[in-house]
N, C-alpha and C. Protein backbone atom coordinates (compact mmCIF):
# COMPACT_ATOMS: atom_id res chain seq x y z
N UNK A 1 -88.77 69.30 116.60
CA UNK A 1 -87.53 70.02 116.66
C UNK A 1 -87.66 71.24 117.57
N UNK A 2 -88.75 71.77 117.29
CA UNK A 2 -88.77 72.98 118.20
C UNK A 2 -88.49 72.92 120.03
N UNK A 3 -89.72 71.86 119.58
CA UNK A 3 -90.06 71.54 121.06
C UNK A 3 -88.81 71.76 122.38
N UNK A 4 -87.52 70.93 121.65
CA UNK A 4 -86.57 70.79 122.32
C UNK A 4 -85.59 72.27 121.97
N UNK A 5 -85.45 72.76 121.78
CA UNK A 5 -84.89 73.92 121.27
C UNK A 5 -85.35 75.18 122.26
N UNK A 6 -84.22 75.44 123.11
CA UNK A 6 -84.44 76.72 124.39
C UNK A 6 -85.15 77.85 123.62
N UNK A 7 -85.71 79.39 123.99
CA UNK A 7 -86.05 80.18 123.31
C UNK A 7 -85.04 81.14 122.78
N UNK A 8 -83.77 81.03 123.85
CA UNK A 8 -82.56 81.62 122.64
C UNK A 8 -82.40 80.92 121.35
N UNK A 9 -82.35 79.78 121.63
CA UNK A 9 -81.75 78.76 120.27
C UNK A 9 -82.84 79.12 119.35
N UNK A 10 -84.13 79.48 119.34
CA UNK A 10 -85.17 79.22 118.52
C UNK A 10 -84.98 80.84 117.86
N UNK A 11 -84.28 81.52 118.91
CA UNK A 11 -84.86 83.20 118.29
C UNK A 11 -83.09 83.01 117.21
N UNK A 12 -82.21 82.10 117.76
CA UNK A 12 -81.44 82.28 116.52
C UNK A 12 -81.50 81.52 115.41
N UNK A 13 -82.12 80.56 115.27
CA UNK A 13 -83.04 79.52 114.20
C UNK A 13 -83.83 80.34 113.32
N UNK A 14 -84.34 81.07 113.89
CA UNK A 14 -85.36 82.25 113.35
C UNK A 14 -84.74 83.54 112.26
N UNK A 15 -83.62 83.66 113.10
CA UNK A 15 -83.03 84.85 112.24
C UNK A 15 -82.14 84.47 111.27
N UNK A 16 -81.42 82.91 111.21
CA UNK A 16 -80.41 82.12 110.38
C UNK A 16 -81.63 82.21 109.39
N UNK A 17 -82.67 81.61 109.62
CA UNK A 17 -84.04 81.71 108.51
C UNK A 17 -83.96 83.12 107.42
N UNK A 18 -84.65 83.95 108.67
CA UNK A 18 -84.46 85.39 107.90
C UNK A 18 -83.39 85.68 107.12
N UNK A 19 -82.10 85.70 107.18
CA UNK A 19 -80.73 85.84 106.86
C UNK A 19 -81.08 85.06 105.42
N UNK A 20 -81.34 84.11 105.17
CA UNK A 20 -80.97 83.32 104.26
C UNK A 20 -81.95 83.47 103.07
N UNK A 21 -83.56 84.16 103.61
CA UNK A 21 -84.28 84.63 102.97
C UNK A 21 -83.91 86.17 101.86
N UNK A 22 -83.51 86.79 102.75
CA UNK A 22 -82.95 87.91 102.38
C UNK A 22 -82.29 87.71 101.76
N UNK A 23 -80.84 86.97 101.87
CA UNK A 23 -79.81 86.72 100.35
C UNK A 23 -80.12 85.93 99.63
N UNK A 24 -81.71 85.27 99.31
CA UNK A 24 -82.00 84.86 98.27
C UNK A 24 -82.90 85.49 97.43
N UNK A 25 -83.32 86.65 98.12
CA UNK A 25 -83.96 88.65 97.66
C UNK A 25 -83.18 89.31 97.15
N UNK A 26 -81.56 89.00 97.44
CA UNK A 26 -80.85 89.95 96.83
C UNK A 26 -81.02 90.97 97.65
N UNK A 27 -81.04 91.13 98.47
CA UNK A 27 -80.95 92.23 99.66
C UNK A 27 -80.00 92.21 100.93
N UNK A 28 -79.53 93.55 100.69
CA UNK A 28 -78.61 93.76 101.65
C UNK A 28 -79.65 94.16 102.61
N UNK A 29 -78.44 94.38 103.99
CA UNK A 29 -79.01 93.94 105.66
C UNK A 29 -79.82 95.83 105.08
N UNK A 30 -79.29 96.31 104.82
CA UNK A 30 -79.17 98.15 104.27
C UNK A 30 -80.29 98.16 103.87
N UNK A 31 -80.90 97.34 102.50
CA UNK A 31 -81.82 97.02 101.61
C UNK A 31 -83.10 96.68 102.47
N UNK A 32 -83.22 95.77 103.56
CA UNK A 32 -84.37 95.82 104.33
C UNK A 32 -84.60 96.58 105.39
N UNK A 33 -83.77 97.05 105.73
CA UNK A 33 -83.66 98.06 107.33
C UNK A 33 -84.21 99.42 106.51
N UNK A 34 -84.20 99.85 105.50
CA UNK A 34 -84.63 100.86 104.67
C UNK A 34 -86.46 100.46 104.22
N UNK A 35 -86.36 99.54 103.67
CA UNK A 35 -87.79 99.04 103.47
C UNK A 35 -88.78 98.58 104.76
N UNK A 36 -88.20 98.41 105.63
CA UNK A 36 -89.05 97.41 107.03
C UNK A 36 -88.76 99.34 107.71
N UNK A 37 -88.43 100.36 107.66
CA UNK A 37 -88.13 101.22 108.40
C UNK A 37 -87.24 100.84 109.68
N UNK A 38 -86.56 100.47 109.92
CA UNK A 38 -86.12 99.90 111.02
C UNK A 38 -84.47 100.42 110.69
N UNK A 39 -83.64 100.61 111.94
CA UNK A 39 -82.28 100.47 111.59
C UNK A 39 -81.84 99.51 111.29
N UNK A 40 -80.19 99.52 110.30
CA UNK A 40 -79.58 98.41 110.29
C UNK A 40 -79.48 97.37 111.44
N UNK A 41 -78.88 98.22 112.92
CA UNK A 41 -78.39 97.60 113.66
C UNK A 41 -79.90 95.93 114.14
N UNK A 42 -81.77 96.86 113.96
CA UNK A 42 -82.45 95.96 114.18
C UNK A 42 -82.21 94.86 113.30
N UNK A 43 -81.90 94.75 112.13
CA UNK A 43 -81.64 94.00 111.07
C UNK A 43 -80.34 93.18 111.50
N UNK A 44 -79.24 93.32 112.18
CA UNK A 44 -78.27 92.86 112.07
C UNK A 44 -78.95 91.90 113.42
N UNK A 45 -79.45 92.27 114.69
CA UNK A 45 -79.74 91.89 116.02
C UNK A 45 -80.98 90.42 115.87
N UNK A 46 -81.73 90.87 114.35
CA UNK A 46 -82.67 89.86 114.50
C UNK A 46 -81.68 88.61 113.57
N UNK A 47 -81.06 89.20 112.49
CA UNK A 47 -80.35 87.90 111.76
C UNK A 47 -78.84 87.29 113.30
N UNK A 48 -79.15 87.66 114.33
CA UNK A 48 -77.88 87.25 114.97
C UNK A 48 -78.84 86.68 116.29
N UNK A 49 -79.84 86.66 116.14
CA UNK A 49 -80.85 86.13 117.11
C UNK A 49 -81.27 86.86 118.35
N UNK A 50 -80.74 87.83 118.20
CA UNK A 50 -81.11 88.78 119.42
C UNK A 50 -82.85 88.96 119.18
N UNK A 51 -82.90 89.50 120.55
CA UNK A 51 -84.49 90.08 121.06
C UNK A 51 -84.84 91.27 119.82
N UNK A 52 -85.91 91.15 119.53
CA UNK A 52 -86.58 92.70 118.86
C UNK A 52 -87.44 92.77 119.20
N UNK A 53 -88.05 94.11 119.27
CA UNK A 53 -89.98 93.90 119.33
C UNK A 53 -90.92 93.37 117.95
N UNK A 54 -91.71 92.94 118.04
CA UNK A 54 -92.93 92.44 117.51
C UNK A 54 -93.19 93.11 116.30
N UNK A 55 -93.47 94.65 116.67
CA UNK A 55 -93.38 95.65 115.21
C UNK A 55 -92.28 95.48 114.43
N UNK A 56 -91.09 95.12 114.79
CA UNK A 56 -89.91 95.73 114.08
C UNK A 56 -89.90 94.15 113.26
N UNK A 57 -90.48 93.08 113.82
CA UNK A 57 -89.89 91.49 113.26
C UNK A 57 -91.67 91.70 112.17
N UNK A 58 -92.86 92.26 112.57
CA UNK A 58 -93.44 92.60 111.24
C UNK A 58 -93.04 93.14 110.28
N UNK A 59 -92.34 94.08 110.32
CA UNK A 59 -91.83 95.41 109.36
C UNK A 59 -90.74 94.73 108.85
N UNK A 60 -89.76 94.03 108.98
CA UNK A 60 -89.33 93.13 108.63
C UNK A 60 -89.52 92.00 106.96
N UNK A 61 -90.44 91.22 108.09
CA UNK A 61 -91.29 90.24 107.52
C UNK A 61 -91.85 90.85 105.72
N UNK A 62 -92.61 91.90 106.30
CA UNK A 62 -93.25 92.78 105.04
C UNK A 62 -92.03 93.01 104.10
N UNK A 63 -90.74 93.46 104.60
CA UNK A 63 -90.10 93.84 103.66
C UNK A 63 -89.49 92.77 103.20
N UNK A 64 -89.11 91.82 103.34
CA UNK A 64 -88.90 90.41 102.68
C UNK A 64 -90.11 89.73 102.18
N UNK A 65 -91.04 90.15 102.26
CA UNK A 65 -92.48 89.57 101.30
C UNK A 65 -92.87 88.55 101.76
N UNK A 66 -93.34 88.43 103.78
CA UNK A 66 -92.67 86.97 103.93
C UNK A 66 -94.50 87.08 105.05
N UNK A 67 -94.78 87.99 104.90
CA UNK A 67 -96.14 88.32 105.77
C UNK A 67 -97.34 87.22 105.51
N UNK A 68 -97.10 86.68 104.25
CA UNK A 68 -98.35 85.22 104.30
C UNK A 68 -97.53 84.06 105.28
N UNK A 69 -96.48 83.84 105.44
CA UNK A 69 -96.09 82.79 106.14
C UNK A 69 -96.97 82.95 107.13
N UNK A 70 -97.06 84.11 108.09
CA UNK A 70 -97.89 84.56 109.51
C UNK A 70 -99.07 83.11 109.43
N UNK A 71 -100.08 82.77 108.24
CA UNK A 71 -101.20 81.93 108.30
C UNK A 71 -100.31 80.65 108.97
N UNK A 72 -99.32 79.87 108.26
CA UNK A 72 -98.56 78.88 108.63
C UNK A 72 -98.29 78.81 110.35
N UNK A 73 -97.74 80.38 110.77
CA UNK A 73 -97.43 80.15 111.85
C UNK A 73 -98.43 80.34 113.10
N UNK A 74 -99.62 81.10 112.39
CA UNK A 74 -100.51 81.44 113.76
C UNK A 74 -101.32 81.02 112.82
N UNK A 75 -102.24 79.64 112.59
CA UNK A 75 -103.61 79.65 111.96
C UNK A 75 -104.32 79.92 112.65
N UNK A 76 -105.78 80.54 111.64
CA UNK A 76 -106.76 80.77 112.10
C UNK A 76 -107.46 79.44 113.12
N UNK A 77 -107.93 79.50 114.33
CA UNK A 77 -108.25 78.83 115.09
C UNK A 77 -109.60 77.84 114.21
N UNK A 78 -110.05 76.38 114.09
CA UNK A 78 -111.47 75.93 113.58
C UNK A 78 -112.66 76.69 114.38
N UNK A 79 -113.68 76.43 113.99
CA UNK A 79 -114.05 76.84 114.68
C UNK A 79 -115.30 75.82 115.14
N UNK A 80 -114.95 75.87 116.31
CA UNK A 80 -115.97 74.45 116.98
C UNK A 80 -117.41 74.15 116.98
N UNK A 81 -117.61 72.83 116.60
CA UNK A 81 -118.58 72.58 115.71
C UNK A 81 -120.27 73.37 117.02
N UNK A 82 -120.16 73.80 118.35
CA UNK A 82 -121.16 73.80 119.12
C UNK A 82 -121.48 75.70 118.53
N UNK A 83 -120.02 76.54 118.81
CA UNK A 83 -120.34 77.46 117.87
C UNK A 83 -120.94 77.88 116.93
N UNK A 84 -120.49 76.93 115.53
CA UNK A 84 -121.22 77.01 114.38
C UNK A 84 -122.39 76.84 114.24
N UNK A 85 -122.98 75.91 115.19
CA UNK A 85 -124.39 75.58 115.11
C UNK A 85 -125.19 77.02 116.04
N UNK A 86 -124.73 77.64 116.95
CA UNK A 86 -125.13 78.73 117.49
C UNK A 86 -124.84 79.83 116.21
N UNK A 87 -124.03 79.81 115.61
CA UNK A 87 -123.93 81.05 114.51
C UNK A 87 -125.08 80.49 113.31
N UNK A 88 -125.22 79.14 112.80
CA UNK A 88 -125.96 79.16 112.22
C UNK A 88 -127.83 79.77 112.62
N UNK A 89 -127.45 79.15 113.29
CA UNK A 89 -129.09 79.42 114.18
C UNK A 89 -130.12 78.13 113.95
N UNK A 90 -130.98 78.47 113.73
CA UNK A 90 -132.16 77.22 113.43
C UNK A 90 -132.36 77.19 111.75
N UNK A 91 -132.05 76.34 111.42
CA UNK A 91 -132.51 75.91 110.07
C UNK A 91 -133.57 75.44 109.81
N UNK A 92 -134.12 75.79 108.06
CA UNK A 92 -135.41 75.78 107.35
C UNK A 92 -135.51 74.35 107.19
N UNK A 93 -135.81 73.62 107.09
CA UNK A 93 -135.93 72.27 106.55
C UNK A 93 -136.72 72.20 105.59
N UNK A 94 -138.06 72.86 105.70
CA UNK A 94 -138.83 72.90 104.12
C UNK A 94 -139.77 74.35 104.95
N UNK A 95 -140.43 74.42 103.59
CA UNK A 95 -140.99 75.43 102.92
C UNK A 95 -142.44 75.19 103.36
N UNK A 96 -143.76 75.65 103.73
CA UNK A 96 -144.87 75.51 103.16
C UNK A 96 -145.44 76.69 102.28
N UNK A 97 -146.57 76.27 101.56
CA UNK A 97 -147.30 77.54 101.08
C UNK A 97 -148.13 77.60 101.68
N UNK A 98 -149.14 78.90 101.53
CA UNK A 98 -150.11 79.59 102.75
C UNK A 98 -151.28 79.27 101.56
């Protein structure tokens, strides 16, 4: 779905999201623009799909309780198996006594 979806269409997909989160918080646009520090008007611009900065769509996020989604949307990268074997280092295989 995304895929095909311009980056206007997606930034207003995004904020129909937010919007709908919020009135199921019981929070007015007032109610998070107070908690996220942000003005109303950022609150009104992100539920209408407009541009915001980065801080203001965190501060946000936090104030709708919505900051674990972040794992969903940016996971932590695996980490590749040639790595791990360099972080492990050389392994013991056995023991002797002296």
């Amino acid at each position: 779905m995304w895929k095909e979806m311009s980056n206007p269409a997606i930034l207003v997909e995004i904020g129909k999201r937010l919007k709908e989160y919020r009135i199921r918080n019981d929070m007015t646009q007032k109610d998070v623009a107070e908690h996220a520090g942000v003005g109303i008007d950022t609150v009104l611009r992100v539920e209408r799909g407009d541009n915001i900065s980065s801080l203001k769509l965190i501060a946000i996020l936090r104030s709708l309780d919505m900051l674990e989604n972040l794992d969903e949307f940016i996971p932590k990268p695996p980490v590749s198996p040639i790595l791990y074997k360099k972080l492990m280092g050389k392994q013991r295989y056995r023991v002797r006594k002296r």
